[in-house]
Protein backbone atom coordinates (compact mmCIF):
# COMPACT_ATOMS: atom_id res chain seq x y z
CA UNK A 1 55.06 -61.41 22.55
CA UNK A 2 58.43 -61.65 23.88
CA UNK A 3 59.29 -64.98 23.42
CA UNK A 4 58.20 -64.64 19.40
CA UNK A 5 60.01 -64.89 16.57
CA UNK A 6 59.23 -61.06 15.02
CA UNK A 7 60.41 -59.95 19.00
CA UNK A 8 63.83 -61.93 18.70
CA UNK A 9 64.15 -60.29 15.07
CA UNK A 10 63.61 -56.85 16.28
CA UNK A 11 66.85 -57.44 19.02
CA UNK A 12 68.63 -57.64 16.23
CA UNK A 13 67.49 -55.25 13.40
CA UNK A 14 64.82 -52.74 14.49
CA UNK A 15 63.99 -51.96 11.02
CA UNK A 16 60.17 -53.04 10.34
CA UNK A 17 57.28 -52.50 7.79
CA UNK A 18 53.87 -52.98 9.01
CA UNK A 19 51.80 -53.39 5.83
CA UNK A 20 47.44 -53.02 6.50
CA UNK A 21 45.62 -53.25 3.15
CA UNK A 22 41.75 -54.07 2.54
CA UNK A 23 40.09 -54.77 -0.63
CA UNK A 24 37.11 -52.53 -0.68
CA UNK A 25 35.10 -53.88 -3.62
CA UNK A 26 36.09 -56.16 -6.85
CA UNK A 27 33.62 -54.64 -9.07
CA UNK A 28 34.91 -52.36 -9.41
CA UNK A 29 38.54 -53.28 -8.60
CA UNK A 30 39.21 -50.89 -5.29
CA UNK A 31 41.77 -51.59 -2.73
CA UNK A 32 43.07 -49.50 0.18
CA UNK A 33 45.84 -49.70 2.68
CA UNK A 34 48.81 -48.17 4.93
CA UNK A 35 52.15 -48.99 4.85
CA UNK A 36 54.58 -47.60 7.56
CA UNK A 37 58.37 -47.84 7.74
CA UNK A 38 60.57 -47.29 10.62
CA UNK A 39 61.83 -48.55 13.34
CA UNK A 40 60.79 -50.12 16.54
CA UNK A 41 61.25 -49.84 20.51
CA UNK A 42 60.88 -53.06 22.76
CA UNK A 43 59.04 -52.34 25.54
CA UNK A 44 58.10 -54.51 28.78
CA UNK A 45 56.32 -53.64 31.49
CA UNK A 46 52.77 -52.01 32.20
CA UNK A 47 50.96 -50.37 29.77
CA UNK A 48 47.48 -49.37 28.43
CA UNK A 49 46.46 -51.16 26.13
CA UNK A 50 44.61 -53.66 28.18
CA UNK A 51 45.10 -56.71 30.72
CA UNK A 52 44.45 -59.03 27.88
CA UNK A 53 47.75 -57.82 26.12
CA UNK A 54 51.60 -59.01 26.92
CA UNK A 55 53.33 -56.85 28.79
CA UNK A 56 56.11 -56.90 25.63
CA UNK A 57 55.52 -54.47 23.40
CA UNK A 58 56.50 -53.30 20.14
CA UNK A 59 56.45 -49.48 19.65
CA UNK A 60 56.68 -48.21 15.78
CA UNK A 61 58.17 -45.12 15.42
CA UNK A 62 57.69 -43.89 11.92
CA UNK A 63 59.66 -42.52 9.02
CA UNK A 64 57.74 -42.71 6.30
CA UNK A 65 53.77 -43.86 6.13
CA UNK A 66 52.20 -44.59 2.35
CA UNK A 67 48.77 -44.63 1.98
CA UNK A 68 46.78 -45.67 -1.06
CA UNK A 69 42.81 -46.05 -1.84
CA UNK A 70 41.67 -44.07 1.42
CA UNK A 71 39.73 -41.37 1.40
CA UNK A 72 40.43 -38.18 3.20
């Protein structure tokens, strides 16, 4: 993760979007999805998420989260 393009951005400018979305079904039309805005921490070193992972990792913090087609 660290030597990526989207980490070398983040130096710079830790603005970010992370966009998920899912099309449900086409008939009928139903989509769904999260969208989160904020900003982002670069972190290195041990963590949880698994041996399998980098140990780079990019932490959202969130200021604003839309959601759309997901039921509650």
């Amino acid at each position: 993760m660290g030597t990526t393009k989207k980490w070398r951005n983040l130096q710079g400018n830790p603005r970010l979007s992370l966009v998920v979305d899912d099309l449900v079904s086409t008939r009928p039309w139903r989509v769904r999805g999260v969208e989160i805005r904020g900003h982002a921490t670069l972190e290195v070193g041990p963590h949880a998420l698994g041996p399998h992972f980098s140990p780079e990792v990019i932490r959202i913090h969130p200021d604003r989260v839309f959601a759309w087609g997901l039921d509650t």
